[in-house]
Protein backbone atom coordinates (compact mmCIF):
# COMPACT_ATOMS: atom_id res chain seq x y z
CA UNK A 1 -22.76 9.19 -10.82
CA UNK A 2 -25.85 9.75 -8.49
CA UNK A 3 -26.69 8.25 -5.51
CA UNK A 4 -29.33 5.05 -5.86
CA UNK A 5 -32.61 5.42 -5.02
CA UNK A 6 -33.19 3.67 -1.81
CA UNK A 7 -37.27 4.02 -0.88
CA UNK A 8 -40.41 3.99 -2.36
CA UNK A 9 -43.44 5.69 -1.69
CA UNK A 10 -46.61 4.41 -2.26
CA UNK A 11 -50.55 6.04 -3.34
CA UNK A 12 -53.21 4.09 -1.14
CA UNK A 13 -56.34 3.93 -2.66
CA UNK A 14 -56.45 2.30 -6.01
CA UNK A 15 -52.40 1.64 -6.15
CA UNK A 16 -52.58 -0.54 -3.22
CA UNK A 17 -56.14 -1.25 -2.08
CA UNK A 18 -59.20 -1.68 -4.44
CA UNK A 19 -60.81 0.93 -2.68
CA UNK A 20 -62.24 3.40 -5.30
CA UNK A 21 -66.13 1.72 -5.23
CA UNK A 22 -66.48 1.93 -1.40
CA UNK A 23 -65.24 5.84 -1.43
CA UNK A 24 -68.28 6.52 -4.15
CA UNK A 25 -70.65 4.39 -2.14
CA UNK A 26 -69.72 6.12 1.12
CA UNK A 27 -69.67 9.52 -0.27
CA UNK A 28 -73.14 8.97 -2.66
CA UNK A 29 -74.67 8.08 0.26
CA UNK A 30 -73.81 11.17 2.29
CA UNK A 31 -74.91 13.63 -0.88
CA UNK A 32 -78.10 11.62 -1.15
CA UNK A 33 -79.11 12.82 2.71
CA UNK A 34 -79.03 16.36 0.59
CA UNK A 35 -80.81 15.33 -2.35
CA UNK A 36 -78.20 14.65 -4.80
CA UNK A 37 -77.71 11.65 -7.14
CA UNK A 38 -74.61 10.39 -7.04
CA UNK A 39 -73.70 10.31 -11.35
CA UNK A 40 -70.45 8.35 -12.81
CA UNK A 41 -68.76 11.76 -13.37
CA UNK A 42 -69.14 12.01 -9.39
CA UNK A 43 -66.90 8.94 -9.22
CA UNK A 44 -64.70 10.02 -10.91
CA UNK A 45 -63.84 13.06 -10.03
CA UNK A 46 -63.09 11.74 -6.51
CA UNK A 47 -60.09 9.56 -8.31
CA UNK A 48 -56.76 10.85 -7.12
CA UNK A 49 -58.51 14.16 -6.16
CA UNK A 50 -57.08 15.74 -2.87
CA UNK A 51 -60.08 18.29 -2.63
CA UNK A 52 -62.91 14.89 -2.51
CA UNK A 53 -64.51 16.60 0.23
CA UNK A 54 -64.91 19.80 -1.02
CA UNK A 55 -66.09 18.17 -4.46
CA UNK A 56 -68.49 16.10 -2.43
CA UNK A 57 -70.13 19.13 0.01
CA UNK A 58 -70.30 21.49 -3.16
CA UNK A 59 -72.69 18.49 -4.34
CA UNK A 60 -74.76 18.95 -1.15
CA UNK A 61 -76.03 23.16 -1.90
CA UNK A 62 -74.00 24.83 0.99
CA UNK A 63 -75.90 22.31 3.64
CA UNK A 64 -72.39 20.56 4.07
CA UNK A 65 -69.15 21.12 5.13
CA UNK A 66 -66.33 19.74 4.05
CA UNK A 67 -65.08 18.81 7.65
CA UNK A 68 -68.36 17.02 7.73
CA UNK A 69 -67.68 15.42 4.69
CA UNK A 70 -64.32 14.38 5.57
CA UNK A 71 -65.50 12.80 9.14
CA UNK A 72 -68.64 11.10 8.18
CA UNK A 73 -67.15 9.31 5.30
CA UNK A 74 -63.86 8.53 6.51
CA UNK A 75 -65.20 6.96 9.75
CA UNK A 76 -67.66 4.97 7.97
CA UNK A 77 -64.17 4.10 5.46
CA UNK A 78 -62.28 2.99 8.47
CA UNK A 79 -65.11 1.04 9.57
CA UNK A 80 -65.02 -0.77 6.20
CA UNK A 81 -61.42 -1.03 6.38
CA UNK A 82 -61.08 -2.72 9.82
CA UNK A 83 -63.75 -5.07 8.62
CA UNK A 84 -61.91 -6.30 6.14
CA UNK A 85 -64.24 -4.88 3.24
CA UNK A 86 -61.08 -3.24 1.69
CA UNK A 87 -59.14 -5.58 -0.36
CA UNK A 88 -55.38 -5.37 -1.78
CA UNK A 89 -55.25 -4.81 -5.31
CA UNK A 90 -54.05 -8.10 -7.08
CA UNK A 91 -49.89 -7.91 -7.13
CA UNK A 92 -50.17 -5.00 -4.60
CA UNK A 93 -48.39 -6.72 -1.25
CA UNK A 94 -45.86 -8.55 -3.45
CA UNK A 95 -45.05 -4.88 -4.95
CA UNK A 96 -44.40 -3.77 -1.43
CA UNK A 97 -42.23 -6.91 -0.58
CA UNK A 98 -40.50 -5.91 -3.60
CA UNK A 99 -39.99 -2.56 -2.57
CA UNK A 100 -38.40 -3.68 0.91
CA UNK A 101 -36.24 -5.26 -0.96
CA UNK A 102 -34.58 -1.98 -2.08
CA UNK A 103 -35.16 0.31 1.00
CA UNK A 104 -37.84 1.54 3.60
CA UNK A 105 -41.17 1.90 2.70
CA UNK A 106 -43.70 4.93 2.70
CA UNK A 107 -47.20 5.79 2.04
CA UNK A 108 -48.68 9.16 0.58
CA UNK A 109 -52.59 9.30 0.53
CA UNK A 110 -55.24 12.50 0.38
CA UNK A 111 -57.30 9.97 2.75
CA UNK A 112 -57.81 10.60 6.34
CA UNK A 113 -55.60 8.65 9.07
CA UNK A 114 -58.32 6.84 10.87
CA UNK A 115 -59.51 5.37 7.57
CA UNK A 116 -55.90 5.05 6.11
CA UNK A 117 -54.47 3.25 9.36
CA UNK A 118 -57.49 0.62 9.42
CA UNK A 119 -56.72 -0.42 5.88
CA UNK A 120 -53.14 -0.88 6.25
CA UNK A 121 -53.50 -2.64 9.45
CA UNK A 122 -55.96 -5.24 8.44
CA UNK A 123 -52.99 -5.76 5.24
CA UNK A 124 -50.52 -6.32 7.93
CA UNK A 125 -48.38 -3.22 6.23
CA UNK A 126 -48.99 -0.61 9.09
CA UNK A 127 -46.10 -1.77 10.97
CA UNK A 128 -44.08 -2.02 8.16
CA UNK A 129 -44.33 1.37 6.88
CA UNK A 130 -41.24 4.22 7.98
CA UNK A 131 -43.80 6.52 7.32
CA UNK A 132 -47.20 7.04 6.67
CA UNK A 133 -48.62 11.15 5.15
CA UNK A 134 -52.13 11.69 5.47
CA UNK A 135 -54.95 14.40 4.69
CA UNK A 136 -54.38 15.93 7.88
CA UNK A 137 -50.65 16.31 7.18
CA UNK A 138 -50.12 18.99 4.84
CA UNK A 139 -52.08 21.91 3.51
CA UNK A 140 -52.13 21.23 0.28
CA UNK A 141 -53.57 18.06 -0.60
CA UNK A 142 -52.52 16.56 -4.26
CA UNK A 143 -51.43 17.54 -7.07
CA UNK A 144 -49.38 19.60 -5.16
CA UNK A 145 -46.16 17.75 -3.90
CA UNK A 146 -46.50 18.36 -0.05
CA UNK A 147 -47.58 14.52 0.30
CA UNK A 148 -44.64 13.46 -1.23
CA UNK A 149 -42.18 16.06 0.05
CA UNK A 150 -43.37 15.14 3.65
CA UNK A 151 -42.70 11.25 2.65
CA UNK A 152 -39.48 11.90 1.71
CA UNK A 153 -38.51 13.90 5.04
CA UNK A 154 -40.45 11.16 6.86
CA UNK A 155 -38.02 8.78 5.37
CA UNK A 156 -34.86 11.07 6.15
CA UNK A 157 -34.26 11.20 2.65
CA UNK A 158 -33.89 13.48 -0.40
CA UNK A 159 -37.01 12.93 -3.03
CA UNK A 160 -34.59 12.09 -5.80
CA UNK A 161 -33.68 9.06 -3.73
CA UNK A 162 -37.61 8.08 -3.86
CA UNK A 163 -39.24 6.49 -6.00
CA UNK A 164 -43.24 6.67 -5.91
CA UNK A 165 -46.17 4.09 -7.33
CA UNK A 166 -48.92 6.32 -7.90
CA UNK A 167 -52.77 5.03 -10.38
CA UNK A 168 -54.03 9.02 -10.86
CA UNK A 169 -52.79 11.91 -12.96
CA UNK A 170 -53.19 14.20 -9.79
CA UNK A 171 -51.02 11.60 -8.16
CA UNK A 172 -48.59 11.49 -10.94
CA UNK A 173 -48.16 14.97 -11.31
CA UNK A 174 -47.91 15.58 -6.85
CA UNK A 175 -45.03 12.75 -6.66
CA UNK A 176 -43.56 14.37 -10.27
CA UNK A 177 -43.21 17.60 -8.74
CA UNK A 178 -41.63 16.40 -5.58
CA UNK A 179 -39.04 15.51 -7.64
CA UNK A 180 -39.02 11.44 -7.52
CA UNK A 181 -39.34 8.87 -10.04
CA UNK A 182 -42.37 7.63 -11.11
CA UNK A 183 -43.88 4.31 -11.29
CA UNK A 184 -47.34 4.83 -12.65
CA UNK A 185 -49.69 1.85 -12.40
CA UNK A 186 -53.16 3.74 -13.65
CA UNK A 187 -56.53 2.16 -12.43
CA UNK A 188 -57.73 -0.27 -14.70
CA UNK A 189 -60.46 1.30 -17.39
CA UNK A 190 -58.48 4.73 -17.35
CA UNK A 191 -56.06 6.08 -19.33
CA UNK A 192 -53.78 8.42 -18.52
CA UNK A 193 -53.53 12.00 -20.16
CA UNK A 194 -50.42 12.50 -22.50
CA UNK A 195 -48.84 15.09 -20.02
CA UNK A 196 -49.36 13.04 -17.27
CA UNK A 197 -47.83 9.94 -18.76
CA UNK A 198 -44.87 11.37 -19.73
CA UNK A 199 -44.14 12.31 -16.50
CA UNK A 200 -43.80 8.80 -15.56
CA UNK A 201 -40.45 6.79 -15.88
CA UNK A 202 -42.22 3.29 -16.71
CA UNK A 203 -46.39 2.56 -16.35
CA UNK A 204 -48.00 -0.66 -16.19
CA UNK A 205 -51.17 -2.01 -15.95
CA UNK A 206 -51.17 -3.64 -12.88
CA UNK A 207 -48.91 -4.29 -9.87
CA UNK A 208 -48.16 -7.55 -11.16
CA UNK A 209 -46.78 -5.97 -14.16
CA UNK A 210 -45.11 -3.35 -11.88
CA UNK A 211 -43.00 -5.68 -9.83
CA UNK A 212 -40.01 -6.39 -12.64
CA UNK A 213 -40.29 -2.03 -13.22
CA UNK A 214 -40.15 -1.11 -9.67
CA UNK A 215 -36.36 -3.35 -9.25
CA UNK A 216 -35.67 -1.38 -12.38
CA UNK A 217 -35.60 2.39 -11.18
CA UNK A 218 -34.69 1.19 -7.80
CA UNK A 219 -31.01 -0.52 -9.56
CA UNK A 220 -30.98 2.98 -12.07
CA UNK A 221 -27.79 4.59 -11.22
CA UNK A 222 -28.41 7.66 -12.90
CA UNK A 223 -31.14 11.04 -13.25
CA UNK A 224 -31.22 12.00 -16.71
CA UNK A 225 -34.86 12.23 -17.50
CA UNK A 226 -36.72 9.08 -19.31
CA UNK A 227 -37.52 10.35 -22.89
CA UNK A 228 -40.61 7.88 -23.38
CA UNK A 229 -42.33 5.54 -20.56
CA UNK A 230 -42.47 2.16 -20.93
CA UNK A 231 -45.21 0.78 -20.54
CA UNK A 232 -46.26 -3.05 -20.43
């Protein structure tokens, strides 16, 4: 018999905050000082994507960097944020009160840490957090599972005893190959690849519908991979 999972780690933008139209707004409007025209294949390639400011200074011919990307937008992010402009995602605090239920609470985001703190202090979840990963705090940025691996160690434990709500297949696939559970609560109008879904234990399609899932994997006693995710 394994021991419980006892945390969960949460995605930021788009799992928690509706966040994803002020990132293309913020970032189309730095690529249009360069000349570019910010297309829907531009917003969406900035969805779960831990290289966003590389995409977005590629799309400005060499005359950006991505530092300069990833300063000018996230300030002008956290300015949104501590505003008040970002909003929780319907479901999304209750999904965290949920969680608290179980164990402490994390956060994992590609996002920068002024921008990140400003959101989750205007929720009232910054103080609530035992630990918060950022951009700036590991090398590799997602899919890769540094974000998660650097939760877990945050929260002082092993990732099996984690259990992470993630909306993007990079996401999915980072917190997968950390080795937690997965909880995968895709941003509405996308669908999730095949091999991405299956890496999930259970999916919904919003946090509302997450809330009954999460109390499930937290109360599963055991690791023997899901063969199928449910999804409601």
């Amino acid at each position: 018999m394994s021991q419980a999972r006892r945390a969960t780690v949460f995605d930021l933008d788009d799992t928690l905050v509706d966040s994803g139209a002020a990132w293309s707004r913020v970032c189309g409007a730095f690529a249009a000082r360069y000349g570019h025209v910010w297309r829907v294949e531009d917003h969406a390639a900035l969805h779960g994507n831990g290289g966003w400011a590389s995409y977005v200074a590629g799309l400005c011919g060499g005359a950006a960097s991505a530092a300069e990307v990833v300063e000018t937008c996230s300030a002008a992010m956290a300015a949104e944020g501590a505003a008040g402009r970002i909003a929780a995602l319907p479901g999304a605090l209750d999904l965290v009160r949920e969680a608290e239920r179980h164990g402490p609470v994390a956060v994992a985001t590609a996002s920068s840490r002024g921008y990140v703190e400003a959101v989750l202090r205007e929720l009232g979840l910054l103080a609530r957090l035992s630990a918060v990963v950022c951009a700036e705090d590991v090398t590799r940025g997602k899919p890769a599972p540094d974000a998660y691996l650097r939760a877990a160690a945050g929260l002082g434990l092993p990732p099996t005893c984690c259990v992470a709500v993630e909306d993007s297949a990079h996401g999915i696939r980072s917190a997968a190959a950390a080795g937690m559970s997965v909880l995968a609560v895709p941003r509405a109008g996308t669908r999730l690849p095949a091999e991405v879904a299956r890496l999930a234990a259970f999916q919904a399609a919003t946090a509302t519908d997450a809330l009954p899932l999460l109390g499930r994997l937290h109360t599963l006693r055991h690791t023997s991979p899901v063969s199928a995710p449910l999804t409601v």
